[in-house]
Protein backbone atom coordinates (compact mmCIF):
# COMPACT_ATOMS: atom_id res chain seq x y z
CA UNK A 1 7.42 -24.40 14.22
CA UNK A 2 11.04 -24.40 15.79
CA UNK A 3 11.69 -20.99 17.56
CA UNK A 4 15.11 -21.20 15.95
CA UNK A 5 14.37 -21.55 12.54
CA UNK A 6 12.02 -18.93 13.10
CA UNK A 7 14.70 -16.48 14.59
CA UNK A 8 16.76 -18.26 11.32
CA UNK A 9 14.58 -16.97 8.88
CA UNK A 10 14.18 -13.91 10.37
CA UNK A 11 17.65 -13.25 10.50
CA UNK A 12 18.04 -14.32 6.69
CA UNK A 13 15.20 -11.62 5.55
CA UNK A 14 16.78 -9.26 7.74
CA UNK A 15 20.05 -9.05 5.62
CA UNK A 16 17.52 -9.37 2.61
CA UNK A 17 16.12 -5.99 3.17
CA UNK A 18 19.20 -4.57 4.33
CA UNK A 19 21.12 -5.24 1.41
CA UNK A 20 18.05 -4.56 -1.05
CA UNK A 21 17.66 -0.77 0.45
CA UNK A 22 21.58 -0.17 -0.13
CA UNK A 23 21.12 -1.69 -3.78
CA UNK A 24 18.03 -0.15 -4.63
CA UNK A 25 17.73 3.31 -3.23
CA UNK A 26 21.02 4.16 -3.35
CA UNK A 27 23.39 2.21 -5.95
CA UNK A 28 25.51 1.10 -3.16
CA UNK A 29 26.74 -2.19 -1.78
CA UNK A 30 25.21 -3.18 1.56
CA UNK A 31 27.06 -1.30 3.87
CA UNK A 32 29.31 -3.72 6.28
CA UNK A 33 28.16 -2.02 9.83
CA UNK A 34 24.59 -2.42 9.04
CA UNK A 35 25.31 -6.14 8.61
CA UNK A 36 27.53 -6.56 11.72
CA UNK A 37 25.21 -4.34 13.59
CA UNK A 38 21.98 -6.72 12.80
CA UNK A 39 24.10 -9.71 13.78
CA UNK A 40 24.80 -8.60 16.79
CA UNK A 41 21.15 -7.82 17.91
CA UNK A 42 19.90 -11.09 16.33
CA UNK A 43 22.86 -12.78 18.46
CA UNK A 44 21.57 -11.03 21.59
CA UNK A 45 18.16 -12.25 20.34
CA UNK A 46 19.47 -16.27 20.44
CA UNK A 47 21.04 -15.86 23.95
CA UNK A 48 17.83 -14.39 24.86
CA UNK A 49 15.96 -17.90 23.74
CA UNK A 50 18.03 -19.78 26.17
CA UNK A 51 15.75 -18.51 29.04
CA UNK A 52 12.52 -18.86 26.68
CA UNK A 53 12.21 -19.62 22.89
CA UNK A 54 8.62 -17.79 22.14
CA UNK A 55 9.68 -14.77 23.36
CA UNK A 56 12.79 -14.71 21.61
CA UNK A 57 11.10 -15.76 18.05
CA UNK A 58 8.42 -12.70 18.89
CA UNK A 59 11.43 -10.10 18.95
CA UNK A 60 13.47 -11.41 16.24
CA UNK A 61 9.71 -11.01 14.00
CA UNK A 62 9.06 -8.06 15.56
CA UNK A 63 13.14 -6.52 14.30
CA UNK A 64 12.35 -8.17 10.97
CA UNK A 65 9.46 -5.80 10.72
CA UNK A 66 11.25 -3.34 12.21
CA UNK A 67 13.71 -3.37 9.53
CA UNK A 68 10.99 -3.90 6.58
CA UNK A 69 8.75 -0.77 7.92
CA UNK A 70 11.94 1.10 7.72
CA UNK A 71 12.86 0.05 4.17
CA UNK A 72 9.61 0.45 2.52
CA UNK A 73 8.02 3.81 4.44
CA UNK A 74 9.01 7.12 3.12
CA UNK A 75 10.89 9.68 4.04
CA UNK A 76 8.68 12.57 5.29
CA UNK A 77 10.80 15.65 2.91
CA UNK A 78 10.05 12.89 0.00
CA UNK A 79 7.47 14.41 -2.63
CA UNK A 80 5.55 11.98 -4.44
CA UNK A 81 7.01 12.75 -8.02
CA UNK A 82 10.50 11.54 -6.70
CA UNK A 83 12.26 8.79 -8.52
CA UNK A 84 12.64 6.89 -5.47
CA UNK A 85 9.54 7.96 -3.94
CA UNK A 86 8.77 4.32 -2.21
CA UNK A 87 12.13 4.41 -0.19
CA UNK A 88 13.98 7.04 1.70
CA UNK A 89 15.48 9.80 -0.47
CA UNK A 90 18.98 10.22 2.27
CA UNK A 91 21.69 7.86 1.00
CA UNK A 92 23.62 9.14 4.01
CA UNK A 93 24.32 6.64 6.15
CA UNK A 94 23.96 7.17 10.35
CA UNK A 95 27.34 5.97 11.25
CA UNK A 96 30.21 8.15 10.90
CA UNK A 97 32.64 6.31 9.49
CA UNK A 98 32.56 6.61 5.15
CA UNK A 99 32.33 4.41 2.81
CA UNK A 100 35.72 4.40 0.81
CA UNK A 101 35.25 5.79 -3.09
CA UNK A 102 36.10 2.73 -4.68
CA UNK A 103 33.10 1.02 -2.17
CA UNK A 104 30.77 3.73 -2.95
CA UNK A 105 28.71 2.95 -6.29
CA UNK A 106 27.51 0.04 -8.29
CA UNK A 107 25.98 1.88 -11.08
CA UNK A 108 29.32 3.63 -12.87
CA UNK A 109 33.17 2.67 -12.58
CA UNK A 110 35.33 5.28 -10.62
CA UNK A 111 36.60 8.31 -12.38
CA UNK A 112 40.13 7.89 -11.44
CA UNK A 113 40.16 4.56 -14.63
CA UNK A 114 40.88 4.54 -17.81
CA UNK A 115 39.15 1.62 -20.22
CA UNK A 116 41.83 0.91 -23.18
């Protein structure tokens, strides 16, 4: 198979999980830096398969399951009779910049509207 399809597809299921943790566990739209910050490595990833193909195609699979460990393994404070108990209970992102309030939630409208 073509190293860069593979590093293709592996990029494509990459933003799969990402944006399937952020709707899932935590009623949020995928958060932008997450995104940016797996294009970047999978970008770093293709300039790495100018100097050898395989080896870039092993670490973009090996991210991929990097990223699909992290989605699906719980968090070790998570009890089993949690509602969420397959994915992490933290909806607290690791960056420190905030999501903006009207960004934050898929699951009910703002407070600050009125429906008339």
């Amino acid at each position: 198979m073509n190293p860069r399809a593979i590093i293709a597809g592996s990029f494509a299921v990459t933003l799969g999980f990402i944006a399937y943790q952020e709707i899932a566990t935590c009623k949020e739209a995928p958060w932008p830096p997450r995104i940016i910050g797996a294009g970047i490595v999978f970008g770093m990833i293709d300039l790495l398969s100018l100097a050898n193909d395989e080896v870039a195609s092993v670490f973009a699979v090996g991210f991929t399951l990097a990223i699909v460990v992290a989605t699906l393994t719980p968090a070790k404070e998570q009890t089993p009779d949690t509602k969420a108990s397959r994915f992490r209970a933290s909806c607290q992102h690791s960056c420190a910049t905030a999501q903006p309030a009207s960004y934050q939630s898929l699951d009910q409208p703002p407070s600050n509207t009125t429906l008339a």
